[in-house]
Protein backbone atom coordinates (compact mmCIF):
# COMPACT_ATOMS: atom_id res chain seq x y z
CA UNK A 1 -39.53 29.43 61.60
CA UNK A 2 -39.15 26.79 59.16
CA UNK A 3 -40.63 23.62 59.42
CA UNK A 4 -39.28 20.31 58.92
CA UNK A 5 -41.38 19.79 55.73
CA UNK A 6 -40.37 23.39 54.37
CA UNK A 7 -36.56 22.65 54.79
CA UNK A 8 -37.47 19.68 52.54
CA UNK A 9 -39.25 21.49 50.39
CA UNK A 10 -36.30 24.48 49.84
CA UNK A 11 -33.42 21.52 49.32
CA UNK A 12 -35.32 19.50 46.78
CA UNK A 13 -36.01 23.15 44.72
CA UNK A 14 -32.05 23.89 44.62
CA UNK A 15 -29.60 22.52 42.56
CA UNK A 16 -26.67 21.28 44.99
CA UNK A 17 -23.61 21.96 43.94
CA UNK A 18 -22.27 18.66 43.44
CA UNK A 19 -24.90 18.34 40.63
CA UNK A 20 -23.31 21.50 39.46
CA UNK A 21 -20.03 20.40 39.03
CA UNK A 22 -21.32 16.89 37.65
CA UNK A 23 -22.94 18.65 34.63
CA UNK A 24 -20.67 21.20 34.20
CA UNK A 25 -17.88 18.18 34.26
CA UNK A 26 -21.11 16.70 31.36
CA UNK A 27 -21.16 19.40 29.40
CA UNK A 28 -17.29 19.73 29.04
CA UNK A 29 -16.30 16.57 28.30
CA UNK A 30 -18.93 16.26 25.62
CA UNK A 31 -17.73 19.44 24.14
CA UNK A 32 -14.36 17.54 24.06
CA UNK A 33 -15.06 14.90 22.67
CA UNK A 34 -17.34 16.02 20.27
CA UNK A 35 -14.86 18.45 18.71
CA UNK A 36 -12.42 15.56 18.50
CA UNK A 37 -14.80 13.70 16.62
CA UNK A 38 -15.70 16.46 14.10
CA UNK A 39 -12.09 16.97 13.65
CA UNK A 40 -11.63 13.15 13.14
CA UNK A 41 -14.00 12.42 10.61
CA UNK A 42 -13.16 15.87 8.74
CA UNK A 43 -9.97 14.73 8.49
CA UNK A 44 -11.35 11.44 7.45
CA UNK A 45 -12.85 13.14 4.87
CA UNK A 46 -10.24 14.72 3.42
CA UNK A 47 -8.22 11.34 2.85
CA UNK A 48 -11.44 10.07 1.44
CA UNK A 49 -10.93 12.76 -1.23
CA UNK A 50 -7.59 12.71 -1.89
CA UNK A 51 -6.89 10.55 -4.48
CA UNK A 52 -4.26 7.93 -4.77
CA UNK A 53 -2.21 8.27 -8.12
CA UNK A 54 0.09 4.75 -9.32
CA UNK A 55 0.51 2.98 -11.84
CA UNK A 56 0.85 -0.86 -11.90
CA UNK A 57 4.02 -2.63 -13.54
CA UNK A 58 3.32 -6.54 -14.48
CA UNK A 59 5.21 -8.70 -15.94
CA UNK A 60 6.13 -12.15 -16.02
CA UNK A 61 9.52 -13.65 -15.55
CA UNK A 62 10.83 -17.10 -17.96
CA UNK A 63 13.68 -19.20 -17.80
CA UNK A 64 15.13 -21.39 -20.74
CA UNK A 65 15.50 -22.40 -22.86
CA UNK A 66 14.90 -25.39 -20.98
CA UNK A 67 16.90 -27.82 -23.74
CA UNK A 68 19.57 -27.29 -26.31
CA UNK A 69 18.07 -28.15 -28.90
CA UNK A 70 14.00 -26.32 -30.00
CA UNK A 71 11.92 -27.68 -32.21
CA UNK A 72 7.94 -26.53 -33.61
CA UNK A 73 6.70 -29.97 -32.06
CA UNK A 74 7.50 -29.61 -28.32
CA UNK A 75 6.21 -27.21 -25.53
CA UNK A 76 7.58 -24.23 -24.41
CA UNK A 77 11.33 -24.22 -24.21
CA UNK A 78 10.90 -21.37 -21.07
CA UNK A 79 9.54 -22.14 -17.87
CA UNK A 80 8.22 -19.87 -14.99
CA UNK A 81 11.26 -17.91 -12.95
CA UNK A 82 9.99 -18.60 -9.72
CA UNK A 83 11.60 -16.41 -6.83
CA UNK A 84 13.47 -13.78 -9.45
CA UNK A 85 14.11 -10.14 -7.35
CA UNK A 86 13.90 -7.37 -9.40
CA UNK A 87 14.78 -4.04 -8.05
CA UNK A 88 12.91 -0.69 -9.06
CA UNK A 89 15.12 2.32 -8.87
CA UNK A 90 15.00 6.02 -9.45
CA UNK A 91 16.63 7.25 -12.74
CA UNK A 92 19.35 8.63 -10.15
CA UNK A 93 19.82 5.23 -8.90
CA UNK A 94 18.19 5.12 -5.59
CA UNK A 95 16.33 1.97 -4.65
CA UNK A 96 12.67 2.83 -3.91
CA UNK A 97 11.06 -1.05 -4.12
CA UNK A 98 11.48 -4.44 -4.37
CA UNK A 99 9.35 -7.73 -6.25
CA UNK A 100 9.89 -10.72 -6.12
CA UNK A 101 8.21 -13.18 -8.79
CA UNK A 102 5.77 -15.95 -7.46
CA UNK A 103 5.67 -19.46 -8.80
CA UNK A 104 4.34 -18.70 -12.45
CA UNK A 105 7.18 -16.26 -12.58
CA UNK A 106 4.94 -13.13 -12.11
CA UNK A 107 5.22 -9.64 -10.62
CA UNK A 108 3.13 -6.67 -9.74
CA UNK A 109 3.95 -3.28 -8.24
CA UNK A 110 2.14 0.08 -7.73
CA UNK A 111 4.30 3.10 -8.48
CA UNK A 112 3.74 6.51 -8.74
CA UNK A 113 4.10 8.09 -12.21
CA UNK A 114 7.41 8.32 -13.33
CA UNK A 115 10.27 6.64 -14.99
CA UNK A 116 12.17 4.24 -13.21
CA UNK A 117 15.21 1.83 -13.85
CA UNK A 118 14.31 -1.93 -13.22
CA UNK A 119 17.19 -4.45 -12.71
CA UNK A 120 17.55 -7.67 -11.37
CA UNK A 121 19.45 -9.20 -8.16
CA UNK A 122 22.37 -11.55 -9.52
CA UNK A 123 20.55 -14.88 -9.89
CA UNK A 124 22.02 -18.62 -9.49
CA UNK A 125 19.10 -18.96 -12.27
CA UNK A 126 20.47 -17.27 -15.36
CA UNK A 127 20.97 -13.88 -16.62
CA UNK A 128 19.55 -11.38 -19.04
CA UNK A 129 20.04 -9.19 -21.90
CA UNK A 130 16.58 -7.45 -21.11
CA UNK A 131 17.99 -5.38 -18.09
CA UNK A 132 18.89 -2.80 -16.97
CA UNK A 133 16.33 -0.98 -18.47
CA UNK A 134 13.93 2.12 -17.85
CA UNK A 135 10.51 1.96 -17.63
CA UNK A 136 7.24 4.76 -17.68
CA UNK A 137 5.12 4.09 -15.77
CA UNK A 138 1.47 6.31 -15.96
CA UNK A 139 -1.17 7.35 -14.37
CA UNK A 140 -4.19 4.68 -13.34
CA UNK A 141 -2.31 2.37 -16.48
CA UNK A 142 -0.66 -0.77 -16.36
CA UNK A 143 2.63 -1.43 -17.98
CA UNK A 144 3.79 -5.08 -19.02
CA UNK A 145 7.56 -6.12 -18.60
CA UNK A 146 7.97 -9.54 -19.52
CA UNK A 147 11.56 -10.48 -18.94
CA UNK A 148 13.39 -13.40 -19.95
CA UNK A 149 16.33 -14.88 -18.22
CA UNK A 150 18.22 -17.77 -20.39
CA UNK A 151 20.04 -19.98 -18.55
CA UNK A 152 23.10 -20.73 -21.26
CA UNK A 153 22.00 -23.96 -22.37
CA UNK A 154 23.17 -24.33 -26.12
């Protein structure tokens, strides 16, 4: 016959199955999660090293001349075209990005190699002989556009 001590004895030596299940429920969800996370940051790795191919077009839009009437002696007769939109197009025609110049008439864009047709939105501001045009754009390179837009003062 089994004493009161030996009965404690026997339970304490046994796993009870709730512990069971607990570390079975452990030992699954760790499995889970960890292959999530080795999925995760392989896949992090891969974007890591894939590498991101553009090229950068810059340029800088003016407006003038700002008087009829030029001379050596006075400043620049073109001014910064602040809020210009210029449109960047595929060679088919299809409209892939927009920029708009900041106040010293600026732009930047990052494109992926290629050529591409640039024009400009019609502007209250002025117009311009320098587009449409196409531009190459390469590999890890910058390309400069400057583009003036005169504003018919003669």
């Amino acid at each position: 016959m089994l004493t009161d001590q030996n009965k404690k004895q026997k339970t304490t030596n046994c796993i009870k199955p709730d512990r069971i299940m607990l570390f079975s429920i452990l030992v699954i969800v760790s499995f889970v999660f960890g292959c999530n996370n080795n999925h995760n940051s392989a896949s992090l790795n891969n974007m890591k090293s894939e590498k991101i191919i553009h090229g950068r077009l810059t340029g800088r839009a003016t407006l003038g001349p700002m008087s009829p009437v030029v001379r050596k002696d006075m400043p620049s007769p073109y001014e910064p075209a602040d809020g210009v939109k210029f449109m960047i197009l595929t060679t088919s025609g299809k409209e892939i990005q927009s920029v708009i110049t900041d106040k010293q008439g600026s732009y930047s864009v990052d494109l992926p190699p290629g050529t591409y047709r640039v024009e400009m939105s019609r502007s209250p501001l002025g117009f311009t002989k320098d587009l449409p045009t196409e531009v190459a754009i390469a590999e890890n390179q910058e390309t400069r556009m400057d583009i003036r837009l005169d504003i018919g003062i003669r």
